[in-house]
N, C-alpha and C. Protein backbone atom coordinates (compact mmCIF):
# COMPACT_ATOMS: atom_id res chain seq x y z
N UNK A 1 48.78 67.91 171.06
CA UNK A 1 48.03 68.92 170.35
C UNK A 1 49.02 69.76 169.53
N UNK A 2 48.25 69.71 168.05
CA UNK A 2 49.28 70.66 167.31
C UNK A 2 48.85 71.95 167.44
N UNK A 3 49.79 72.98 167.28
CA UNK A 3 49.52 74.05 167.18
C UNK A 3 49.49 75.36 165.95
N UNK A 4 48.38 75.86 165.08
CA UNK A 4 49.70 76.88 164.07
C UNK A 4 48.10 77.98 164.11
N UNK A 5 48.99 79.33 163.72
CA UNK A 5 48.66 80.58 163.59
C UNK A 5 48.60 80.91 162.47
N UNK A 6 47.39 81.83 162.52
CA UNK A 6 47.34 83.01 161.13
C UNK A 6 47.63 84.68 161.58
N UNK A 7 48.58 85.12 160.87
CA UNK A 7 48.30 86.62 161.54
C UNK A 7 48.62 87.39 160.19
N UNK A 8 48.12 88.57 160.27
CA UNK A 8 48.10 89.41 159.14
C UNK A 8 46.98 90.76 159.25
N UNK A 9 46.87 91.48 158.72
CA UNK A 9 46.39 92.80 159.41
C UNK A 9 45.18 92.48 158.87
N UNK A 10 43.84 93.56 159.59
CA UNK A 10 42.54 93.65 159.52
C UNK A 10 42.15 93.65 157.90
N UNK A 11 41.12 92.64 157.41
CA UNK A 11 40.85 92.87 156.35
C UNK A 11 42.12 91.97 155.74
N UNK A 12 42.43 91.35 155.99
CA UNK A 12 43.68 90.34 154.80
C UNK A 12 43.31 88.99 154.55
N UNK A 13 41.91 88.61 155.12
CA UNK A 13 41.52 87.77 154.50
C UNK A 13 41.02 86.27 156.01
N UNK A 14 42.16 86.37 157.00
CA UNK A 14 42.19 85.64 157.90
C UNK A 14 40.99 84.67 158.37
N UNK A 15 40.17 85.20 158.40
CA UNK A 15 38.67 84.54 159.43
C UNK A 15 38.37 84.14 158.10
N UNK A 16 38.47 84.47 157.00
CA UNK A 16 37.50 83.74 155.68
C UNK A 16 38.16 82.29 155.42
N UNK A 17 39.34 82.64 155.27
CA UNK A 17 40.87 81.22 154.90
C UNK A 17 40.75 80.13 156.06
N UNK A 18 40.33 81.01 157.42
CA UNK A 18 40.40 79.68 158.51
C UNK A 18 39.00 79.11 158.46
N UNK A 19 37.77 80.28 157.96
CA UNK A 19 36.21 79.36 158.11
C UNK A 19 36.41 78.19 156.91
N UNK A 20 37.20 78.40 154.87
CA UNK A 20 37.42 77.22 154.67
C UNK A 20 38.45 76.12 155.02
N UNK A 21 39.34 76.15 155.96
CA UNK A 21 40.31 75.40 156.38
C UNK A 21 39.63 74.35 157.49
N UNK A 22 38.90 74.91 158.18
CA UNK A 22 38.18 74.16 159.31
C UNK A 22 37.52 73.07 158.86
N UNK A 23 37.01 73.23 158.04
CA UNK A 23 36.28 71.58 157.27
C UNK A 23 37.15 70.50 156.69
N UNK A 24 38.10 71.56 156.45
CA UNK A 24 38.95 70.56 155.47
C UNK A 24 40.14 69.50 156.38
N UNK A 25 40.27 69.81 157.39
CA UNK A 25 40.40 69.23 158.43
C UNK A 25 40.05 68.24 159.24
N UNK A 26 38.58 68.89 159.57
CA UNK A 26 37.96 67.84 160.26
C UNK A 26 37.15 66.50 159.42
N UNK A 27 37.27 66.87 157.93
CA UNK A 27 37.14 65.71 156.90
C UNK A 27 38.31 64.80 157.01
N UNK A 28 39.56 65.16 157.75
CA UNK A 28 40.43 64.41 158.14
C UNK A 28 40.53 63.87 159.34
N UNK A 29 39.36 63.65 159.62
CA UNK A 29 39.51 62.96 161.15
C UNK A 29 39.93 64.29 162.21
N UNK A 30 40.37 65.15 162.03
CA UNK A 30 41.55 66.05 162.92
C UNK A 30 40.09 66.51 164.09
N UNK A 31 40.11 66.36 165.06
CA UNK A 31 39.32 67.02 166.44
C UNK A 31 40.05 68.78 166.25
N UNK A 32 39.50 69.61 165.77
CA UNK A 32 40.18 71.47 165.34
C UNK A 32 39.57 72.12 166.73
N UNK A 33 40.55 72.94 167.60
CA UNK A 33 39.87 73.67 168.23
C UNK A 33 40.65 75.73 167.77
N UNK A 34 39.91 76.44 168.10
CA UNK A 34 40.37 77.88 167.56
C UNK A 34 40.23 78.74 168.66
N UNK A 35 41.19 79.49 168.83
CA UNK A 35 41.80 80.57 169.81
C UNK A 35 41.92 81.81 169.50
N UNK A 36 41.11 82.55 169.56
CA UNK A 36 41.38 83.92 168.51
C UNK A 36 41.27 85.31 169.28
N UNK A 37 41.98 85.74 169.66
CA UNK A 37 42.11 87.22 170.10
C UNK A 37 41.58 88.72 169.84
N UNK A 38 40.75 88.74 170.44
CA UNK A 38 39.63 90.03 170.13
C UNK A 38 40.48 91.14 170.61
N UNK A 39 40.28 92.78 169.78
CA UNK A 39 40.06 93.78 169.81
C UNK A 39 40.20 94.15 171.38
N UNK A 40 40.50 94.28 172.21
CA UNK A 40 39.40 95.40 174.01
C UNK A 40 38.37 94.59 174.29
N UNK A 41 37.16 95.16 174.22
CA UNK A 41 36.31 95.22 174.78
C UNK A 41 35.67 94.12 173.50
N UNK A 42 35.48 93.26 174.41
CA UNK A 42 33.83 92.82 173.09
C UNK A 42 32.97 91.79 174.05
N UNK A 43 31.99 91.30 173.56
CA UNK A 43 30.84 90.87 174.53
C UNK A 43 30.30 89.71 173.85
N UNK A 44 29.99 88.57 174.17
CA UNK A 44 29.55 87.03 173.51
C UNK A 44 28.16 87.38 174.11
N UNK A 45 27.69 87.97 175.34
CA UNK A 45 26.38 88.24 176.13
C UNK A 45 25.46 89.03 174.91
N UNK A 46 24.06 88.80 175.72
CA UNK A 46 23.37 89.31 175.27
C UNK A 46 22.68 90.60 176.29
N UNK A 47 22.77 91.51 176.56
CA UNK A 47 21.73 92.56 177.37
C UNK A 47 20.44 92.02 177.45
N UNK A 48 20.06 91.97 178.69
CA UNK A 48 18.60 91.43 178.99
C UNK A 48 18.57 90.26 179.33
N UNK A 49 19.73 89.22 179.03
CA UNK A 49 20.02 87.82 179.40
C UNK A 49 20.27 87.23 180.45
N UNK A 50 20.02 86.20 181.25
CA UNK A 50 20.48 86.32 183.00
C UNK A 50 21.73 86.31 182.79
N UNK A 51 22.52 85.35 182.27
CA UNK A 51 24.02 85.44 182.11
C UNK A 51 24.44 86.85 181.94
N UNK A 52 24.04 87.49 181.36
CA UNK A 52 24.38 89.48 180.83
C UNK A 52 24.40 90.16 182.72
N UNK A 53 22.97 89.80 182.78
CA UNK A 53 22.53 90.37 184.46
C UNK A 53 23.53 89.74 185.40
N UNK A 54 23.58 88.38 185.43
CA UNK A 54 24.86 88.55 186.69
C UNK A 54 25.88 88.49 186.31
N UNK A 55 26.52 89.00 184.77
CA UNK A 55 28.06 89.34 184.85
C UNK A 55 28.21 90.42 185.16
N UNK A 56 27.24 91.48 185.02
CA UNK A 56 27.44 92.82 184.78
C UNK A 56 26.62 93.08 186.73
N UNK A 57 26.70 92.25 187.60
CA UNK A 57 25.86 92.51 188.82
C UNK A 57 27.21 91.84 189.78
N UNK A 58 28.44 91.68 188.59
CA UNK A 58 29.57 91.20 189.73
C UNK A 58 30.20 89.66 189.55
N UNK A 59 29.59 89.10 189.06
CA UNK A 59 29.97 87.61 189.23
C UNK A 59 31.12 87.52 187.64
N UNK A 60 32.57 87.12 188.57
CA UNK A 60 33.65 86.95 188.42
C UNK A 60 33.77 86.20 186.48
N UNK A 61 32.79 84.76 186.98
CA UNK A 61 32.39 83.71 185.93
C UNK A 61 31.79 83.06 185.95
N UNK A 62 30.86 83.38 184.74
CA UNK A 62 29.45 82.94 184.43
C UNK A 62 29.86 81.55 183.67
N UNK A 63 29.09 80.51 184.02
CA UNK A 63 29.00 79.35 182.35
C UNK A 63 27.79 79.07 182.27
N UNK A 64 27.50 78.80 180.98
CA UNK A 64 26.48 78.88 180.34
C UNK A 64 26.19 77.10 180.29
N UNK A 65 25.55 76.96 180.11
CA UNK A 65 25.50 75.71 179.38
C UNK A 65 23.85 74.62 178.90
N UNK A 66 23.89 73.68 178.27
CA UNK A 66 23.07 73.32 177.66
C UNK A 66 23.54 72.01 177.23
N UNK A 67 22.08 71.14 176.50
CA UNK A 67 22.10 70.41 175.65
C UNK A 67 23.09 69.96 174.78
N UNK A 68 23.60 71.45 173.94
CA UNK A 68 24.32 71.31 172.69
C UNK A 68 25.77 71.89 172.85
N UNK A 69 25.35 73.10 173.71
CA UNK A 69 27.00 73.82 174.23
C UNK A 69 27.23 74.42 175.76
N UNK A 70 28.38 74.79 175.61
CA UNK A 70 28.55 75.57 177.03
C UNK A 70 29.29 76.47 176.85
N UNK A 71 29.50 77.43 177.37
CA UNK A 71 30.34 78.66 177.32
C UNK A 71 30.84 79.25 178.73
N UNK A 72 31.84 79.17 178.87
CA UNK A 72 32.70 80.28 180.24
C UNK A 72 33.11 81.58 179.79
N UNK A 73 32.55 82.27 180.30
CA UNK A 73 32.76 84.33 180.38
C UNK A 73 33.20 84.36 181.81
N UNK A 74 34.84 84.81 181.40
CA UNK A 74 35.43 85.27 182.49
C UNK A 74 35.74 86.74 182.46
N UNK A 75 35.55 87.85 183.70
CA UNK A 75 35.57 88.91 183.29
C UNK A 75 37.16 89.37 184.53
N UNK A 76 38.13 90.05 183.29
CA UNK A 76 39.15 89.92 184.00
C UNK A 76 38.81 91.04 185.43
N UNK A 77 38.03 91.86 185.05
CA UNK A 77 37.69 93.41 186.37
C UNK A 77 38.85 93.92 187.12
N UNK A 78 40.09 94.59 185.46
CA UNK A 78 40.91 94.99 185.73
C UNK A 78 42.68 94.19 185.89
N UNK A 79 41.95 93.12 185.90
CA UNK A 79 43.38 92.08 186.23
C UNK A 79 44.20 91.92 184.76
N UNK A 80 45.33 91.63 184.64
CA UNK A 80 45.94 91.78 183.32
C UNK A 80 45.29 90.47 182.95
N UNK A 81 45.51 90.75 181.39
CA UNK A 81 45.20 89.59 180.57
C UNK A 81 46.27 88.50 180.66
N UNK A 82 45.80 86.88 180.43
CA UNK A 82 46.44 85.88 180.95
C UNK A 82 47.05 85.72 179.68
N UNK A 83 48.65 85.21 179.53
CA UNK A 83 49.03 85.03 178.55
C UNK A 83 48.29 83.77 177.65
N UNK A 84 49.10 83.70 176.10
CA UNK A 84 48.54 82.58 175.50
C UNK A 84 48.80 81.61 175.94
N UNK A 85 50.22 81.00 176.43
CA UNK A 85 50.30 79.99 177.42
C UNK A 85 48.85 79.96 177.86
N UNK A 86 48.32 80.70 179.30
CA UNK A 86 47.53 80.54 180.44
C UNK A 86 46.50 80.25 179.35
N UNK A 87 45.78 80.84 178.19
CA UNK A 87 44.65 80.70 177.86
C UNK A 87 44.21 79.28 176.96
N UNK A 88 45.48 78.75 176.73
CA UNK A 88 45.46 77.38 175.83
C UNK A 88 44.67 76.30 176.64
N UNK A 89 45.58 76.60 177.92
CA UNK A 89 44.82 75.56 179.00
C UNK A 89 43.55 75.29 179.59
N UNK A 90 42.64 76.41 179.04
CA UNK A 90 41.81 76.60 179.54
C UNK A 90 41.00 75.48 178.18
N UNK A 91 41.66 75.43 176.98
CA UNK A 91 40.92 74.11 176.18
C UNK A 91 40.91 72.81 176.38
N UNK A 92 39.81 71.75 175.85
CA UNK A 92 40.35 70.85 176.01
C UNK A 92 41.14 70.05 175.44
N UNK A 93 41.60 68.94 175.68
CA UNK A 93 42.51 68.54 174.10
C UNK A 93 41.60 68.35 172.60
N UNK A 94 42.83 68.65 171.93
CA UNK A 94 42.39 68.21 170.67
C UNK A 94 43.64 67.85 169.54
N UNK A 95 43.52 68.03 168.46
CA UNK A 95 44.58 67.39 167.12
C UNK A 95 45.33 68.59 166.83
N UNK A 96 44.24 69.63 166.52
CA UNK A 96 45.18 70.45 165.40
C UNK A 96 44.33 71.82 166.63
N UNK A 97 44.77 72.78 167.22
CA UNK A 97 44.34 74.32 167.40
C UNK A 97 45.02 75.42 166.61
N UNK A 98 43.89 75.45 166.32
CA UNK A 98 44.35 77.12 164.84
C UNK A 98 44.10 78.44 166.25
N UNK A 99 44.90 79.39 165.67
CA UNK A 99 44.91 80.12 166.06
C UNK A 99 44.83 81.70 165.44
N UNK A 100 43.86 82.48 165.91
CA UNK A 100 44.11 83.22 165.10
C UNK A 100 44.22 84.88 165.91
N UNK A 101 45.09 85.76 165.41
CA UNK A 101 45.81 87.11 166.40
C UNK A 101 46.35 87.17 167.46
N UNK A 102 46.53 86.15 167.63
CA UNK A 102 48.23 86.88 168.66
C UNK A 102 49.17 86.42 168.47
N UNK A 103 49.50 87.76 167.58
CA UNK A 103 50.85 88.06 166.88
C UNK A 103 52.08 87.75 167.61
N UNK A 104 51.93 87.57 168.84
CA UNK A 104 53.68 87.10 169.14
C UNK A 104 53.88 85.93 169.60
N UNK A 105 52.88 85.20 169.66
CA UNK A 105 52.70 83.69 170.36
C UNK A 105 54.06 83.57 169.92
N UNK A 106 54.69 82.18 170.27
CA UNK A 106 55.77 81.53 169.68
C UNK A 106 55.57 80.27 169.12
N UNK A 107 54.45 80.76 167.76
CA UNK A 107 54.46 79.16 167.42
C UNK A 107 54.09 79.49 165.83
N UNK A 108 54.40 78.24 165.19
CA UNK A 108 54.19 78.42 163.61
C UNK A 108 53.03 78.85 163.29
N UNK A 109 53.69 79.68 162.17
CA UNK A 109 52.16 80.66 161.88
C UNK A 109 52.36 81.34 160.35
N UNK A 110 50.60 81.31 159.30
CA UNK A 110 51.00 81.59 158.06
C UNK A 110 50.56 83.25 157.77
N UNK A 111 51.66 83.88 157.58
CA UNK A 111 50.76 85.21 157.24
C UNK A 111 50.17 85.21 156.13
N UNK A 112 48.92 85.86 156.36
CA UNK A 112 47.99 86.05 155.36
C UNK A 112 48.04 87.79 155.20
N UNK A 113 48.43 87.77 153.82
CA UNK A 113 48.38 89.34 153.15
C UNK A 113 47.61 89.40 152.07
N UNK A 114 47.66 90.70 151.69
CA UNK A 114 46.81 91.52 150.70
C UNK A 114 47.09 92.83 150.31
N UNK A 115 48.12 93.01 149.54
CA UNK A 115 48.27 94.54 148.82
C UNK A 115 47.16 95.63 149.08
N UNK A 116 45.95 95.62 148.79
CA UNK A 116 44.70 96.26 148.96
C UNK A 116 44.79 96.62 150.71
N UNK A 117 44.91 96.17 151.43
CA UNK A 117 45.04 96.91 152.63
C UNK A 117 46.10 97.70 153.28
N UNK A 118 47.50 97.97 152.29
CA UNK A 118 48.19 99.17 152.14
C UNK A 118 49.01 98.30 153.17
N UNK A 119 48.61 97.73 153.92
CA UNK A 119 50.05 97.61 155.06
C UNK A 119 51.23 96.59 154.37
N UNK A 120 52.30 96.67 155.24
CA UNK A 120 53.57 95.97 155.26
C UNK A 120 53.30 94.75 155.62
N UNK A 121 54.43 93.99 154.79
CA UNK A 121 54.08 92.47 155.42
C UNK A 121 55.12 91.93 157.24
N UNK A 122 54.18 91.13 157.59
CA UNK A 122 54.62 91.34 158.91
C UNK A 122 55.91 90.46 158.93
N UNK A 123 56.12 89.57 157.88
CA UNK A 123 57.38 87.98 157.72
C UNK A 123 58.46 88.39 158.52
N UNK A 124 58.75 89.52 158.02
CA UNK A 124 60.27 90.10 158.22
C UNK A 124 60.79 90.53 159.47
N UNK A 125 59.71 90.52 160.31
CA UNK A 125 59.65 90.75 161.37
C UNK A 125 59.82 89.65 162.68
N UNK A 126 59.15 88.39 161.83
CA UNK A 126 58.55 87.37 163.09
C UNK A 126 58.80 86.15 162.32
N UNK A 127 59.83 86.06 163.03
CA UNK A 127 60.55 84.45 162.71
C UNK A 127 59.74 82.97 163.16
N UNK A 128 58.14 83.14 163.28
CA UNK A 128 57.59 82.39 163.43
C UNK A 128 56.45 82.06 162.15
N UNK A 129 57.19 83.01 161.57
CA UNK A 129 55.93 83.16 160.30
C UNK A 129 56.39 81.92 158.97
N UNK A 130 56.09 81.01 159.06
CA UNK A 130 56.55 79.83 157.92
C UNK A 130 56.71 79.84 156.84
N UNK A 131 55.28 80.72 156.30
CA UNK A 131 54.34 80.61 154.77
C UNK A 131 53.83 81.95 154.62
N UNK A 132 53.48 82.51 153.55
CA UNK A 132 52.78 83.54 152.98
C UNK A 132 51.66 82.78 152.38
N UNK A 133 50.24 83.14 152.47
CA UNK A 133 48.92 83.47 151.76
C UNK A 133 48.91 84.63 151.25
N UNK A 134 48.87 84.64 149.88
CA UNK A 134 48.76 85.85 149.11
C UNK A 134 47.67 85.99 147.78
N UNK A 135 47.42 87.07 147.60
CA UNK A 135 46.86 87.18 145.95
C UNK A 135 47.61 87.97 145.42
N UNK A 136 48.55 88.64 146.17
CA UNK A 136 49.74 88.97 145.14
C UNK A 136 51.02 88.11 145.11
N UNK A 137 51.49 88.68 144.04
CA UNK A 137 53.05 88.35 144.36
C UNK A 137 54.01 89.17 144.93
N UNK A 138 54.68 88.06 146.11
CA UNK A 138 55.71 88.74 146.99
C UNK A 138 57.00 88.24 147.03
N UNK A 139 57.60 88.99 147.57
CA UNK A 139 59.00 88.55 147.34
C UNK A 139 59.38 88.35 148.53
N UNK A 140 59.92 87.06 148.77
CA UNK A 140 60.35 86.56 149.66
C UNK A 140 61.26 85.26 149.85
N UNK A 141 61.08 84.78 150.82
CA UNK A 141 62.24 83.38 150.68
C UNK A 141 61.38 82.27 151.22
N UNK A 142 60.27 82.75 151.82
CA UNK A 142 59.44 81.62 152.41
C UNK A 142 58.56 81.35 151.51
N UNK A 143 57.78 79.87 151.58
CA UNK A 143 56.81 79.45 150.77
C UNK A 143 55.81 80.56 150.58
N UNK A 144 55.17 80.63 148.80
CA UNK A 144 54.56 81.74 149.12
C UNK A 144 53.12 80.66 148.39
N UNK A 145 52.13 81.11 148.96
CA UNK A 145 50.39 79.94 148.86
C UNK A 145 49.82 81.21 148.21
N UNK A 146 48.81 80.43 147.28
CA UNK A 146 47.95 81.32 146.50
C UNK A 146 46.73 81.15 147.93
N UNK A 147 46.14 82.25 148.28
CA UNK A 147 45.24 82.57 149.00
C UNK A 147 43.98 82.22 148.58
N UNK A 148 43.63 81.73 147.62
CA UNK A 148 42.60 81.24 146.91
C UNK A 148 42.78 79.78 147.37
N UNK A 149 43.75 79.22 146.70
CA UNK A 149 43.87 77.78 147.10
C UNK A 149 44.01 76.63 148.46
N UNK A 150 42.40 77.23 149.26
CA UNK A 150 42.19 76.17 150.63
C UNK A 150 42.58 74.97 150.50
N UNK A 151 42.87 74.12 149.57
CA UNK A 151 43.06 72.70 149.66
C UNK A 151 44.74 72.56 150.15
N UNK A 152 45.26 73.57 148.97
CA UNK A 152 46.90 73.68 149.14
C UNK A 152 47.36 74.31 150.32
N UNK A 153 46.66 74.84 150.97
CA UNK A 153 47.31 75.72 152.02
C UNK A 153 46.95 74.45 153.39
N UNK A 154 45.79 73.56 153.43
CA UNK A 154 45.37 72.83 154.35
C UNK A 154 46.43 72.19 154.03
N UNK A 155 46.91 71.36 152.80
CA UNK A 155 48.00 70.29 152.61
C UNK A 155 49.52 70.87 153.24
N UNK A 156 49.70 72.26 153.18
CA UNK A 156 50.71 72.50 153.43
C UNK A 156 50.85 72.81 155.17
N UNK A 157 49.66 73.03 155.81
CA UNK A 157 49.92 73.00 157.21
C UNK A 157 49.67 72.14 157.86
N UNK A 158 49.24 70.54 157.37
CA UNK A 158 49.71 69.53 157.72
C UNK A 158 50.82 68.58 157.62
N UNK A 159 51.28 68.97 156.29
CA UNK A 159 52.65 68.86 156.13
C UNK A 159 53.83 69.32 157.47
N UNK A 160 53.31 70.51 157.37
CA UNK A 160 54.22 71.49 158.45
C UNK A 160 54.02 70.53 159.54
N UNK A 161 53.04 70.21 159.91
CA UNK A 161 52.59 69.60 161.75
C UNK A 161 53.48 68.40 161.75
N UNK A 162 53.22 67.66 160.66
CA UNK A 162 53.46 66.12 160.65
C UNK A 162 52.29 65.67 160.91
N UNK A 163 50.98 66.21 160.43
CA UNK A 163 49.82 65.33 160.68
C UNK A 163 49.16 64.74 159.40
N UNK A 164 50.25 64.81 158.13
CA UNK A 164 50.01 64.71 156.66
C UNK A 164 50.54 62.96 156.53
């Protein structure tokens, strides 16, 4: 299983670049699975749902499942969060896993920026960062990808894998 990351601050574009990257992929045969790191607190449940009623009545981990999908809600109730290591494993295999926010994993990863959201770019920081996605121009030493261009940026992170 290959592995690569997007990280770049709120609003830089991330979840839009990986919803067109995901097709373009699996038009390549590639089996894509995605890992993405929420905020605190957030909830896949619905209130009023039995799954909602016995997570919130105690039960450790709920799975859902069906016909078409299944889902595991594990509720940590205080226990630290499992690293990215621990949480990879919890997938099953596949070709290519994108990943998207957590910023310190140790694995190749393209930042995606945007002038318009005022922040700093994170490159300089994190020697895991390969590539720039941009709509501006930046100055740098690493490949820099027009952020517009999904085809070129898919070509270039299979390139990167060796799955090109």
């Amino acid at each position: 299983m290959k592995t690569f990351g997007f990280a770049g601050w709120s609003g830089s574009g991330k979840t839009t670049l990986i919803e067109k990257l995901i097709p373009r992929f699996t038009r390549r045969g590639l089996k894509v699975s995605l890992i993405k790191h929420a905020h605190h607190s957030f909830d896949v449940d619905q209130p009023g749902k039995d799954s909602y009623r016995h997570r919130h009545a105690g039960a450790s981990e709920v799975l859902v499942t069906s016909s078409r999908r299944w889902v595991l809600m594990h509720e940590l109730r205080g226990a630290q969060e499992p690293s990215f290591e621990e949480q990879v494993k919890h997938l099953s295999p596949c070709d290519l896993l994108i990943v998207e926010g957590f910023k310190h994993a140790p694995i190749p990863k393209l930042e995606v920026w945007r002038a318009v959201t005022g922040e700093p770019l994170l490159h300089p920081n994190d020697s895991h960062i390969v590539a720039i996605a941009s709509d501006s121009k930046v100055e740098t030493r690493l490949p820099l990808l027009e952020l517009d261009d999904d085809a070129g940026i898919a070509d270039f992170i299979l390139k990167h894998l060796k799955l090109a």
